[in-house]
Protein backbone atom coordinates (compact mmCIF):
# COMPACT_ATOMS: atom_id res chain seq x y z
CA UNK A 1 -7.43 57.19 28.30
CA UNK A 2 -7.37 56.03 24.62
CA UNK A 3 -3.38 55.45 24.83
CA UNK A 4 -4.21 53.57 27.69
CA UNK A 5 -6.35 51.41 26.44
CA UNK A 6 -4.29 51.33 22.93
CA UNK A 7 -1.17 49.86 25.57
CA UNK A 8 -3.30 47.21 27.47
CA UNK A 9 -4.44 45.82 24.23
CA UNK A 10 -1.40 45.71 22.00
CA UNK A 11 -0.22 42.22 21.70
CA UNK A 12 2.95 42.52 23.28
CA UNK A 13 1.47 43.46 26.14
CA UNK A 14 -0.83 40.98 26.89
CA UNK A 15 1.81 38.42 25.28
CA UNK A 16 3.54 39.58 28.44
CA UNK A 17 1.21 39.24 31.23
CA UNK A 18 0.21 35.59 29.83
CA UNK A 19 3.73 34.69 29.80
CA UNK A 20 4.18 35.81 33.60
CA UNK A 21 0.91 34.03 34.53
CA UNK A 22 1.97 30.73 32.87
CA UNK A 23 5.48 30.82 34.14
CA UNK A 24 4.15 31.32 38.14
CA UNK A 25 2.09 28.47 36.97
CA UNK A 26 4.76 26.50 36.10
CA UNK A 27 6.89 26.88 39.11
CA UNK A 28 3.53 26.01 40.89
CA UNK A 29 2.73 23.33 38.84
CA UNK A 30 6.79 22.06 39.59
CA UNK A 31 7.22 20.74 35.86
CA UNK A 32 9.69 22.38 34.01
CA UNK A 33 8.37 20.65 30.82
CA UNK A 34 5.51 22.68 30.37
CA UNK A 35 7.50 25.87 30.22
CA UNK A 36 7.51 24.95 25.94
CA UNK A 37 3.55 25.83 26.79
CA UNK A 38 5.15 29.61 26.48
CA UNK A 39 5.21 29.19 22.56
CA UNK A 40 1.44 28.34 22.37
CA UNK A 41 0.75 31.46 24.39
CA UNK A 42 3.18 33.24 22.08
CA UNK A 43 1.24 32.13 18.94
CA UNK A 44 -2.21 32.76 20.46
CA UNK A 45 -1.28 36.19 21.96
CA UNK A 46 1.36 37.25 18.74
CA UNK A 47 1.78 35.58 15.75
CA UNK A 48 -2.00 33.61 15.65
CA UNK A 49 -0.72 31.24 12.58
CA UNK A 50 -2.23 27.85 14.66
CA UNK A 51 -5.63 27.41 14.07
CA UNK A 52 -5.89 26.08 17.93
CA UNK A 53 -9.30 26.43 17.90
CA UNK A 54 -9.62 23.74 14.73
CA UNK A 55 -13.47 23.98 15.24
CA UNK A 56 -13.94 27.37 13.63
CA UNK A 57 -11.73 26.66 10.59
CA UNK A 58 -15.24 25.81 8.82
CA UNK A 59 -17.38 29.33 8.11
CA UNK A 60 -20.59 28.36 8.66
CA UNK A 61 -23.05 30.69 6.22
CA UNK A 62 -26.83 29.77 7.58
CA UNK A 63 -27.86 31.55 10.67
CA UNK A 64 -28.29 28.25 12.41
CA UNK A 65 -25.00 27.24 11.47
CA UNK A 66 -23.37 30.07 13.04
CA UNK A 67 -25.37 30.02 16.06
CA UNK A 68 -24.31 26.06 16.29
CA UNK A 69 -20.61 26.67 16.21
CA UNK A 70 -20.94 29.55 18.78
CA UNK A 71 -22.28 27.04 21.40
CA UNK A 72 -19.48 24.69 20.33
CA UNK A 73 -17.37 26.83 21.04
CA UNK A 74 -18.97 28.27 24.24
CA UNK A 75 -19.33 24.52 25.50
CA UNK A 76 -15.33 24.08 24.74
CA UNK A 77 -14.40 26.84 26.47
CA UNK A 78 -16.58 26.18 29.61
CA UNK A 79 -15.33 22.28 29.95
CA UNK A 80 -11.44 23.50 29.77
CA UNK A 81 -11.96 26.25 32.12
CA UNK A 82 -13.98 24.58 34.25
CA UNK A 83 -11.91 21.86 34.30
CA UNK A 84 -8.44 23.84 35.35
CA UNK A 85 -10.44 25.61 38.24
CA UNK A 86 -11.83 21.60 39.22
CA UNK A 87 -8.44 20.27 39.12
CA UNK A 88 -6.13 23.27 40.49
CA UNK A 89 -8.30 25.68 42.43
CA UNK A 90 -12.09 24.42 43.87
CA UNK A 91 -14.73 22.12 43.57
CA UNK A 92 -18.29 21.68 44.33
CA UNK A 93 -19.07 19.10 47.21
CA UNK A 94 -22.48 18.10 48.41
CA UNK A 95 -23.27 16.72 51.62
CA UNK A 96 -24.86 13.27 51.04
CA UNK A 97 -25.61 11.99 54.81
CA UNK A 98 -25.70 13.19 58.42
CA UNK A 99 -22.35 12.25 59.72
CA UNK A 100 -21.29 16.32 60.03
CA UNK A 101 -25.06 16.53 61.24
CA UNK A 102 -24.67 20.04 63.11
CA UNK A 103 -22.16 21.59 61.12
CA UNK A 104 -22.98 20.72 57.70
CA UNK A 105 -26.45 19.56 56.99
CA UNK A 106 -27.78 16.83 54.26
CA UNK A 107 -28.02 19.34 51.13
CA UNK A 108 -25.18 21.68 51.74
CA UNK A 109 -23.65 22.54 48.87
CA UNK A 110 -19.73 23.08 49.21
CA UNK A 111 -17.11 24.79 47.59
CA UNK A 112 -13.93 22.93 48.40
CA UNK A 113 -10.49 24.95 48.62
CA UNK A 114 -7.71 23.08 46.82
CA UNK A 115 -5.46 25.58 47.54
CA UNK A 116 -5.32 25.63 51.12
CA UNK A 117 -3.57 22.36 51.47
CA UNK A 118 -2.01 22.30 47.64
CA UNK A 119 -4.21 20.51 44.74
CA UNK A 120 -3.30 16.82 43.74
CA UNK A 121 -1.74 16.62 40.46
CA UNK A 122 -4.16 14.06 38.05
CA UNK A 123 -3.14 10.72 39.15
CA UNK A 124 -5.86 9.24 37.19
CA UNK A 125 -6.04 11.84 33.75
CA UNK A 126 -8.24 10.33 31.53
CA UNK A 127 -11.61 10.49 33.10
CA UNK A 128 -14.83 12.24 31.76
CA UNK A 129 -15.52 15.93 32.51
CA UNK A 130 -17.22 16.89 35.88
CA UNK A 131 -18.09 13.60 37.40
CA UNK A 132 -16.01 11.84 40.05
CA UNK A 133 -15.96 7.83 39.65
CA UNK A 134 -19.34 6.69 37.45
CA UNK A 135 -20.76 7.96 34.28
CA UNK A 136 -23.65 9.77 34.36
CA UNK A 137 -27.25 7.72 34.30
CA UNK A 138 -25.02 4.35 35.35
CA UNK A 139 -24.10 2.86 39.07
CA UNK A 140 -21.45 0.76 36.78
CA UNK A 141 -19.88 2.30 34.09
CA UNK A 142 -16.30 3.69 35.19
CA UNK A 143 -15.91 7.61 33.95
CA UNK A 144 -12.07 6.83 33.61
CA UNK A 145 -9.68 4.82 31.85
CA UNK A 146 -6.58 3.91 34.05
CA UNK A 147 -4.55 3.37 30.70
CA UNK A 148 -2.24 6.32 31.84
CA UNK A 149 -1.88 6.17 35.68
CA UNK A 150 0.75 8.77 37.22
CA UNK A 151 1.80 8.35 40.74
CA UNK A 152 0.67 10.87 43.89
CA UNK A 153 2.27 14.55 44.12
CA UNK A 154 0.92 17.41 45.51
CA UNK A 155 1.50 21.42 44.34
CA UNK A 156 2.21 24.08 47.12
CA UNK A 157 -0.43 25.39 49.25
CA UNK A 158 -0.41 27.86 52.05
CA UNK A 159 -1.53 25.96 54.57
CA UNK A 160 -1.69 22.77 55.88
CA UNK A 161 -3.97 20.40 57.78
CA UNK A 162 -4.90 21.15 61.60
CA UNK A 163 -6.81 20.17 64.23
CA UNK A 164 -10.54 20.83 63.89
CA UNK A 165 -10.61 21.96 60.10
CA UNK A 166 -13.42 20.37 57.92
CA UNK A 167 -11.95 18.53 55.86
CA UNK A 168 -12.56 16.32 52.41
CA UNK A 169 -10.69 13.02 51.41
CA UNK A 170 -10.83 10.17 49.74
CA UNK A 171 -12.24 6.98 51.62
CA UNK A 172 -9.15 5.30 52.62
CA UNK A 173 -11.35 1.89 52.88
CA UNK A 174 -12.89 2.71 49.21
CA UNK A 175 -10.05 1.39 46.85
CA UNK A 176 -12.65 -2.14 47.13
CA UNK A 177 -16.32 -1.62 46.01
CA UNK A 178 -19.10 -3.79 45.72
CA UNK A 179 -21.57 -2.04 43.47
CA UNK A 180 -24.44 -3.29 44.62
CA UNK A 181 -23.63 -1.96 48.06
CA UNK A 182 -21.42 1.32 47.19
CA UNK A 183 -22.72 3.07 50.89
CA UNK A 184 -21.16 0.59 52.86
CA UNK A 185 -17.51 -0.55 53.45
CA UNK A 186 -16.27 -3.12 51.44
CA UNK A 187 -14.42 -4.83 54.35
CA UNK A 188 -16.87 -4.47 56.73
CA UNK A 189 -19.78 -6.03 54.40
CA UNK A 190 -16.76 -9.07 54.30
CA UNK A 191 -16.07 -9.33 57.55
CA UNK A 192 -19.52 -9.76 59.11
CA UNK A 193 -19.53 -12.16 55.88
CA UNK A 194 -17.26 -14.45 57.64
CA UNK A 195 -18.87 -13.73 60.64
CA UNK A 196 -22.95 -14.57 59.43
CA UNK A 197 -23.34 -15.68 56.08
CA UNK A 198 -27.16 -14.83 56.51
CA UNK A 199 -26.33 -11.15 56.52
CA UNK A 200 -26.51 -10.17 53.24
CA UNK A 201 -28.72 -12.28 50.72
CA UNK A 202 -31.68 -9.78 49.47
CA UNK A 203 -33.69 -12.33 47.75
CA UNK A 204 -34.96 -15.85 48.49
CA UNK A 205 -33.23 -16.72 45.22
CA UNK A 206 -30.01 -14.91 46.93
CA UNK A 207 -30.16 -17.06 49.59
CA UNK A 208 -30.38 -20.68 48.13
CA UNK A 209 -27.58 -19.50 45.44
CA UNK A 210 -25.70 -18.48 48.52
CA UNK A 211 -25.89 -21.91 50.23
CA UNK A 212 -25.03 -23.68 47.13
CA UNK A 213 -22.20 -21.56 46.92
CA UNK A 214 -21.30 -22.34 50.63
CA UNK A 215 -22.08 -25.76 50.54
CA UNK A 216 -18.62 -26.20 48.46
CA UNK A 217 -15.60 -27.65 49.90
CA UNK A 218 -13.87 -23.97 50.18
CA UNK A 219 -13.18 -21.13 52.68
CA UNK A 220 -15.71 -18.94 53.71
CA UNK A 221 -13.53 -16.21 52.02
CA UNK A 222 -13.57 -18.28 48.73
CA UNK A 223 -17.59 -18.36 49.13
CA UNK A 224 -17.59 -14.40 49.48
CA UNK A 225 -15.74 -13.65 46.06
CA UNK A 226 -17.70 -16.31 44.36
CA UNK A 227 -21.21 -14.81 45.64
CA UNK A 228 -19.75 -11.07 44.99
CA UNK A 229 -17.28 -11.49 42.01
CA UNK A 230 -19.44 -9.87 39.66
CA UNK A 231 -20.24 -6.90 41.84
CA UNK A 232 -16.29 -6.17 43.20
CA UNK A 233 -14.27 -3.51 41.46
CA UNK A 234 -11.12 -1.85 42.38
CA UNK A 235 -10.37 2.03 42.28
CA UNK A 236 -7.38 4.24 42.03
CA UNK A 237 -6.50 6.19 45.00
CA UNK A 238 -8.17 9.79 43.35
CA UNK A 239 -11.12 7.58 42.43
CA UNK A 240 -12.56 6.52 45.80
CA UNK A 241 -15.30 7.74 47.18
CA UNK A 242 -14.95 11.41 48.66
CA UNK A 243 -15.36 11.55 52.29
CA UNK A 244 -16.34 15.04 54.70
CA UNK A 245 -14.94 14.55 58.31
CA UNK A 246 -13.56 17.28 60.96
CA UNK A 247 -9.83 16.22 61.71
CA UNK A 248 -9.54 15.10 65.46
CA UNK A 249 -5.86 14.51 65.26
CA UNK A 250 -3.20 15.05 62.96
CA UNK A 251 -0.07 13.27 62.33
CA UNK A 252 2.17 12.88 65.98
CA UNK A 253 -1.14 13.78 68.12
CA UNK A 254 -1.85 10.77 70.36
CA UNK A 255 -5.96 10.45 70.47
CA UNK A 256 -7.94 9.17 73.04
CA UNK A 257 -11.86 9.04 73.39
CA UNK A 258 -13.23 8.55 77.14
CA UNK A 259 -17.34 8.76 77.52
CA UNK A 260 -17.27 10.37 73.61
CA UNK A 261 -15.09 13.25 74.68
CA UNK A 262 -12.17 13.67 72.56
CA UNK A 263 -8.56 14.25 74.06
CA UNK A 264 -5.89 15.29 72.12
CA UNK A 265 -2.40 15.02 73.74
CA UNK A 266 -4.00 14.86 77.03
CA UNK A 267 -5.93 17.69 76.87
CA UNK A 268 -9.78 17.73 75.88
CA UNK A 269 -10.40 18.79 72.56
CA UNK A 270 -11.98 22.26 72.57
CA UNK A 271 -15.50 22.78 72.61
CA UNK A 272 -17.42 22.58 68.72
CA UNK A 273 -21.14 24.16 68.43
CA UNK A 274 -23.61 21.69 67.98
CA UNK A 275 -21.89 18.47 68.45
CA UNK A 276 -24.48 15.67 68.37
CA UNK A 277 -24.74 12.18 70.71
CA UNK A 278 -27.20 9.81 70.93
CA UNK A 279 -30.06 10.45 74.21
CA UNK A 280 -32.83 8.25 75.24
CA UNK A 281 -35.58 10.51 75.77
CA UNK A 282 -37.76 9.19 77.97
CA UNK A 283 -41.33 10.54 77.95
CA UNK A 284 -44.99 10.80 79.82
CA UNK A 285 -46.95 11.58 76.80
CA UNK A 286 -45.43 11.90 72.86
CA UNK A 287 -44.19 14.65 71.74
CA UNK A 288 -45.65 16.99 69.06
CA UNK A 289 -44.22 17.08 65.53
CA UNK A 290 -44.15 21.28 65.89
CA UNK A 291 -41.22 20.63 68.94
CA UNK A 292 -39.38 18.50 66.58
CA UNK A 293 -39.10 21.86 63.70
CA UNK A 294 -38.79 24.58 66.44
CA UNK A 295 -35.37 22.45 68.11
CA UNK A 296 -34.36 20.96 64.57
CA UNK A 297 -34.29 17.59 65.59
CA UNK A 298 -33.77 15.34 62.44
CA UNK A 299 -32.91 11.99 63.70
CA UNK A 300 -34.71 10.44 65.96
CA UNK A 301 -36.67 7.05 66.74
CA UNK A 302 -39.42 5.78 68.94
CA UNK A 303 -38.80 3.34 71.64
CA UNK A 304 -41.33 2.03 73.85
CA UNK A 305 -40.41 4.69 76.66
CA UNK A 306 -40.06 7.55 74.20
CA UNK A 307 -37.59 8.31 71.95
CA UNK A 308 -33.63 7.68 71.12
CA UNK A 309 -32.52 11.25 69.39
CA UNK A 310 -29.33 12.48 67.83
CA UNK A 311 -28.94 15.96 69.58
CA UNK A 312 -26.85 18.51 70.27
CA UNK A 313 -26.39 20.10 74.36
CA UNK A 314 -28.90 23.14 73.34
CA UNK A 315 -31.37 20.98 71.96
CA UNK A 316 -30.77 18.39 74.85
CA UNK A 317 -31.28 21.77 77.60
CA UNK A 318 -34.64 22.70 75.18
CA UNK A 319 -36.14 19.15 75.69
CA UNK A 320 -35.68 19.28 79.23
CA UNK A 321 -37.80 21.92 79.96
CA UNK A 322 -41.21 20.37 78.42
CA UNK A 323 -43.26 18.72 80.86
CA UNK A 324 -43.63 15.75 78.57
CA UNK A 325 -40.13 14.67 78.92
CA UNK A 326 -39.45 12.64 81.92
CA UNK A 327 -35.53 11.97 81.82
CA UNK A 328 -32.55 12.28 78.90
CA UNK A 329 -30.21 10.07 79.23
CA UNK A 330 -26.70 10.09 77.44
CA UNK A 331 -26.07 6.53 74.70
CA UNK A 332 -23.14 5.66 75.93
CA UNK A 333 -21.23 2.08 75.15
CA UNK A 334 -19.16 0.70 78.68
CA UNK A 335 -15.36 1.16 78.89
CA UNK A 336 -13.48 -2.20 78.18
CA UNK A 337 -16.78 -3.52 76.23
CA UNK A 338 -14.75 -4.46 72.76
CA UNK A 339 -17.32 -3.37 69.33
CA UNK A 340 -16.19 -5.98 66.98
CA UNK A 341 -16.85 -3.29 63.66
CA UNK A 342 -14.63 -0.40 65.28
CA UNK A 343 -10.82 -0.04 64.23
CA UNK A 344 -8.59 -2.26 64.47
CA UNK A 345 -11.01 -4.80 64.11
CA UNK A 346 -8.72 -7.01 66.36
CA UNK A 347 -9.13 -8.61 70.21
CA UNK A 348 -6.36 -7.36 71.40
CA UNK A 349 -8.03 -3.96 71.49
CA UNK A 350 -10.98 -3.73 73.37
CA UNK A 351 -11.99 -0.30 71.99
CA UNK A 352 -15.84 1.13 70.77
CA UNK A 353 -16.87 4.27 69.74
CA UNK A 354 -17.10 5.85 73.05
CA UNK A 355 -13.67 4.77 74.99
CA UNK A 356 -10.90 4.30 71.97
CA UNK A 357 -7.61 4.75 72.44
CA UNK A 358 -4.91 6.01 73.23
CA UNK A 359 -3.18 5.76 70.02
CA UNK A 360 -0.45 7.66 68.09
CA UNK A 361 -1.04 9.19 64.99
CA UNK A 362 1.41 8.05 62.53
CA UNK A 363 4.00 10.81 61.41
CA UNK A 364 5.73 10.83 58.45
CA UNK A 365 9.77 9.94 59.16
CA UNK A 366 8.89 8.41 62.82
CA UNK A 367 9.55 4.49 63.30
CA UNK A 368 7.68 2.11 65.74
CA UNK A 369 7.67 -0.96 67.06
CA UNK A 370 5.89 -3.87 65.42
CA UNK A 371 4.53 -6.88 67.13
CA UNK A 372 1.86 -9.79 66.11
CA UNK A 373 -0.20 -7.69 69.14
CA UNK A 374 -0.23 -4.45 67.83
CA UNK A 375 0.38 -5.01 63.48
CA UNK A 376 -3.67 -4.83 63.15
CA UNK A 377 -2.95 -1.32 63.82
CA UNK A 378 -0.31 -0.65 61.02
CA UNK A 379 -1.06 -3.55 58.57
CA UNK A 380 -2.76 -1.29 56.25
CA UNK A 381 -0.85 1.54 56.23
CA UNK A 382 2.22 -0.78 55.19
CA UNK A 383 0.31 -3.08 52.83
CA UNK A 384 -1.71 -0.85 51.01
CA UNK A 385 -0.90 2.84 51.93
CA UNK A 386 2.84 2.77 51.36
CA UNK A 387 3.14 -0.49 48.94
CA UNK A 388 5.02 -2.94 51.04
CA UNK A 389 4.65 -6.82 50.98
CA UNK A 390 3.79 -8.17 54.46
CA UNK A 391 4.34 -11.93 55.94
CA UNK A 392 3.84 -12.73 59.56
CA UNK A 393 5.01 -16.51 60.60
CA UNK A 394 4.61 -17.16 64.47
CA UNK A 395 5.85 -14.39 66.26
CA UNK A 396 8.35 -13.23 63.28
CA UNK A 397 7.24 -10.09 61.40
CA UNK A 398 8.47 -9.40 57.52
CA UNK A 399 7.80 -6.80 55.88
CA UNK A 400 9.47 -6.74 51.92
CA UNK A 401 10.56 -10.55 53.05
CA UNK A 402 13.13 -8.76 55.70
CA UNK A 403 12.93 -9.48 59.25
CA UNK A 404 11.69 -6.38 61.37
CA UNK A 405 10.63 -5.35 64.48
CA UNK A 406 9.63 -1.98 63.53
CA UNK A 407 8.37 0.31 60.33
CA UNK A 408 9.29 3.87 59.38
CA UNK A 409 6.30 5.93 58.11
CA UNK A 410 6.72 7.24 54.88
CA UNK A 411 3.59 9.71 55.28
CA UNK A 412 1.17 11.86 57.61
CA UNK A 413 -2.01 10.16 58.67
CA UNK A 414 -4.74 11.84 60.16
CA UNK A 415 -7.63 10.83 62.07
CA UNK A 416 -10.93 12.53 61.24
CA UNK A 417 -14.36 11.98 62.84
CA UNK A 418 -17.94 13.57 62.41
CA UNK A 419 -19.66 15.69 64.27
CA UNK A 420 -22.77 13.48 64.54
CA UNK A 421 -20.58 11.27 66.90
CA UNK A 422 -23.15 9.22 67.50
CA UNK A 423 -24.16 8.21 63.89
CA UNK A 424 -20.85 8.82 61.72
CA UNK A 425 -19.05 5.76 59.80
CA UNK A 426 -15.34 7.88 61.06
CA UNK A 427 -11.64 6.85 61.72
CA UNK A 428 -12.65 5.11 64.78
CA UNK A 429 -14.68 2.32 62.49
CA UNK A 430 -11.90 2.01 59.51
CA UNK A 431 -8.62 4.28 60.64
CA UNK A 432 -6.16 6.66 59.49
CA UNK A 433 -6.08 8.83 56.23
CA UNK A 434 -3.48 9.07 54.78
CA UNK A 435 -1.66 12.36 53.60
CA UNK A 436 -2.59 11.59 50.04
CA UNK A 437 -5.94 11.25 50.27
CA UNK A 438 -6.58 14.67 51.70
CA UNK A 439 -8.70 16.08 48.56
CA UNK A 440 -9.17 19.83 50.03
CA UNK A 441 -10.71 21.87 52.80
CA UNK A 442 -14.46 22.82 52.89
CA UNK A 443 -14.41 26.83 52.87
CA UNK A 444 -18.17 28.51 51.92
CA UNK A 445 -21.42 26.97 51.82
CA UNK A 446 -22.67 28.38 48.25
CA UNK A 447 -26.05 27.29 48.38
CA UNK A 448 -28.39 24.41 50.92
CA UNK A 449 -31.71 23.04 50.81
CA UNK A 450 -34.28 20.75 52.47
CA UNK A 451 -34.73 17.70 50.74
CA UNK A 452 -38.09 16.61 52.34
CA UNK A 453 -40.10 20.09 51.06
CA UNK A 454 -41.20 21.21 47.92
CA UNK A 455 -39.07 24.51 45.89
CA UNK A 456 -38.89 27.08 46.72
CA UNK A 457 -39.56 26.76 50.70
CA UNK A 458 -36.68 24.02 50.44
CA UNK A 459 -34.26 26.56 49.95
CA UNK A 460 -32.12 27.76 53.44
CA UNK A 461 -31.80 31.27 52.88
CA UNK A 462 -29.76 31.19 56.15
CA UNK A 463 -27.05 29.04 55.10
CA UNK A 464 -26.43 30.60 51.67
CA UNK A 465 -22.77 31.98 51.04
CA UNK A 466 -21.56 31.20 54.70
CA UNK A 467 -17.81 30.91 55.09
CA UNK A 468 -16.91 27.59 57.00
CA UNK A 469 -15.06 27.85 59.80
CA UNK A 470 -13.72 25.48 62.40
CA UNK A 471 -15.08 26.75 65.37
C-alpha cells in the first residue's frame, strides 16, 4: 500500500495526469495556443521555481496574520474554480416568474448543463466574478468592460437541442434595455410608444416633460429617445438577459398553433404534464382559500362571475367537481383576430397567441424567398442576428446594398415557448433564438422554495435534487 501511495504522489506522476487532463482540455477548448499552459503545469507539478501563488511570498508571523492569508488564499482558489466550472461546465439558474408555471415553479433553483449542448467560449471576458450583467447592490452599474470583445464559438457537447428540452438562452430581444423598465421588452415598450404616448409616464412631472418633449417639431421616434436616452443601454450578445423556455420547434420544423395546441410538422406536439391555459371559472358562491392550496392554483383573478385562473387539465377536472363552480370555460383568442404585440408585429400576419402560424423555422444553410410581405419575418435575423445591412425601396429588397430576392441562413433558430401558455412573454411575442444564444439545458432542480412563507416551511422538500426531464 505504502509503494502505492509513494507512486501516486511522486511528481512525475501527477505531472502526468495534469498534463493529460490539460491536453483533453485543449482539444476541447479547440485552441492550440494554450497547449504552452503545459509548462505552468510542469513548474507547479515539477520544478515549483514560480511563485504563482505571489500572495504567499510574504510569511506572515502573528496568528491573525496567518489566519488572514489562509482565507486569501481560500477566497482565490474558490473564485478561479468556481469560475472554470461557471464558464465550462454548470451554472446556477433561478426561476424569476411563472412563464414555465407547471414545470418549474417561481423559486426553483437550477443547475444548468453547459455541456450538453457545448459551453460558449467568453465573448465578453472581462466581467466581475459570479454575477451576470449588473454589479451587485446597483440596477445600473455594468459588471463588464467590453474593452476586449471576442466573437461567438461554441466547444463540443454531446448533444444537441431537441424538441421539448428545457432550455436557457439569452433574450434575443435584450441586446436594448431601458433600465428603468429591465422586465419588459425594449421594443415592445417602443412600439406601443408610437402607438399611445400616454402609456408610459409614471409621474405627473413625467407626463408634462413628456408633452414638452412631444410638442417638438420631430418624429414620434425622435420623442422616444429623447424621453428615454438616459435610461437606454446596449448589451453584448452573452450579456442579455437569460431566458428559461421549453423548445417547441427547432431549426427546419414548421410550427403551427391552432386553439393553443402546438403542431409540429403536422403532427400535435406530444402531451407535457401540467401545461397551463387561461379558464373563466364561473361560480355560484366563492371559493375557499383551502381549495386554492389543496389544487395549487397560483394565478388567478376575480371577475364579477368568478374567477379567470391559469390551470393545468387536472386542476381544471378538480374544480369541476365542487358544487360551487358553475362552468370552466377555455381563454381562447378567435382565429384570424390579428394581436398587434405578437411576432411579427406586422398586418400582413394576422396571428395571436392562440392560432400562429404556420411558419418555418430557419435552418442554418437553407435559403428563402424574401418579399416586402413576408421580410417582418426575417428582418431581424438578417439585421441584427447575422450582421447584414438592410434597405427596402418600393418593392426592391437589398440586403449588403445587393439586390435579392432571397437570404441564406447562416444559423439554427429555434422557437421556444412556456409552459404557462397562457401567461408567458415566448417566441410567439418576439421570435426566433438564435443558435448562439442557447446558454445551456436545465438538468436538476438543487434546491426550491415558497416565496410568500416564512423559513423553514418555505422550503419544498419535494422538489429538492430532482433531475429535469422533458416529459
Amino acid at each position: 500500500m505504502k509503494k502505492i501511495l509513494d507512486f501516486i504522489n511522486n511528481k512525475w506522476f501527477i505531472f502526468g495526469v495534469s498534463a493529460v487532463c490539460w491536453i483533453l482540455f485543449v482539444i476541447w477548448l479547440g485552441n492550440f495556443w494554450w497547449l504552452l499552459g503545459l509548462g505552468i503545469v510542469f513548474d507547479l507539478c515539477v520544478t515549483k521555481k514560480v511563485p504563482w501563488a505571489f500572495w504567499k511570498i510574504y510569511q506572515p508571523k502573528t496568528a491573525f496574520g496567518k489566519w488572514l492569508l489562509g482565507w486569501i488564499d481560500a477566497i482565490i482558489f474558490a473564485v478561479i474554480a468556481a469560475s472554470f466550472i461557471r464558464i465550462f461546465f454548470f451554472e446556477a439558474y433561478t426561476i424569476p416568474t411563472s412563464s414555465m408555471e407547471g414545470t418549474m415553479l417561481v423559486g426553483d433553483y437550477l443547475f444548468v448543463s453547459k455541456c450538453n449542448y457545448g459551453p460558449r467560449k467568453p465573448m465578453t471576458p472581462l466581467s466581475f466574478p459570479f454575477v451576470h450583467h449588473t454589479m451587485p447592490f446597483s440596477t445600473t452599474k455594468k459588471s463588464y468592460s467590453e474593452i476586449w470583445k471576442k466573437p461567438y464559438e461554441r466547444m463540443a457537447g454531446f448533444d444537441y437541442v431537441k424538441n421539448d428540452d428545457i432550455v436557457v438562452f439569452n433574450f434575443p430581444e435584450g441586446d436594448t434595455v431601458i433600465l428603468t423598465r429591465q422586465s419588459q421588452s425594449y421594443y415592445q415598450i417602443k412600439r406601443d410608444f408610437l402607438e399611445d404616448t400616454t402609456l408610459y409616464p409614471i409621474s405627473q412631472r413625467d407626463y408634462i416633460r413628456l408633452n414638452k418633449i412631444c410638442a417638438k417639431n420631430q418624429s414620434l421616434e425622435e420623442s422616444f429617445f429623447e424621453y428615454f436616452k438616459d435610461s437606454i443601454i446596449v448589451r453584448p450578445l452573452d450579456k442579455k438577459e437569460n431566458y428559461i423556455k421549453r423548445c417547441a420547434a427547432v431549426a427546419g420544423d414548421t410550427l403551427q398553433v391552432i386553439g393553443g395546441k402546438v403542431f409540429i410538422n403536422g403532427k400535435q406536439q406530444k402531451e407535457i404534464p401540467n401545461l397551463q391555459f387561461r379558464y373563466d371559472v364561473e361560480t355560484t358562491a366563492p371559493l375557499k382559500q383551502a381549495i386554492f392550496e389543496k389544487l395549487n392554483i397560483r394565478e388567478f383573478g376575480y371577475t364579477r362571475n368568478g374567477y379567470i385562473m391559469l390551470l393545468n387539465q387536472n386542476q381544471v377536472d378538480a374544480l369541476q367537481k365542487y358544487s360551487s363552480v358553475k362552468k370552466i370555460t377555455k381563454g381562447e383568442m378567435p382565429n384570424g383576430f390579428r394581436y398587434k404585440e405578437c411576432f411579427p408585429q406586422d398586418e400582413n400576419f394576422n396571428w395571436n397567441k392562440d392560432y400562429f402560424g404556420p411558419l418555418v423555422i430557419p435552418q442554418k444553410g437553407t435559403s428563402v424567398a424574401i418579399t416586402t410581405q413576408n421580410i417582418a419575418l426575417y428582418k431581424r435575423i438578417i439585421e441584427l442576428y447575422e450582421s447584414n445591412t438592410l434597405r427596402i425601396d418600393g418593392n426592391d429588397i437589398y440586403i449588403n446594398d445587393t439586390l435579392t430576392t432571397s437570404y441564406t441562413f447562416k444559423q439554427d433558430y429555434y422557437w421556444m415557448m412556456g409552459d404557462n401558455r397562457d401567461n408567458s412573454q415566448d417566441s410567439r411575442f418576439w421570435g426566433f433564438v438564435p443558435e448562439d444564444h442557447i446558454v445551456g439545458k436545465a438538468v436538476l432542480i438543487w434546491f426550491s422554495s415558497e416565496q410568500n412563507k416564512p423559513f423553514p416551511s418555505n422550503i419544498r422538500w419535494n422538489r429538492m435534487f430532482n433531475i429535469i426531464h422533458k416529459d
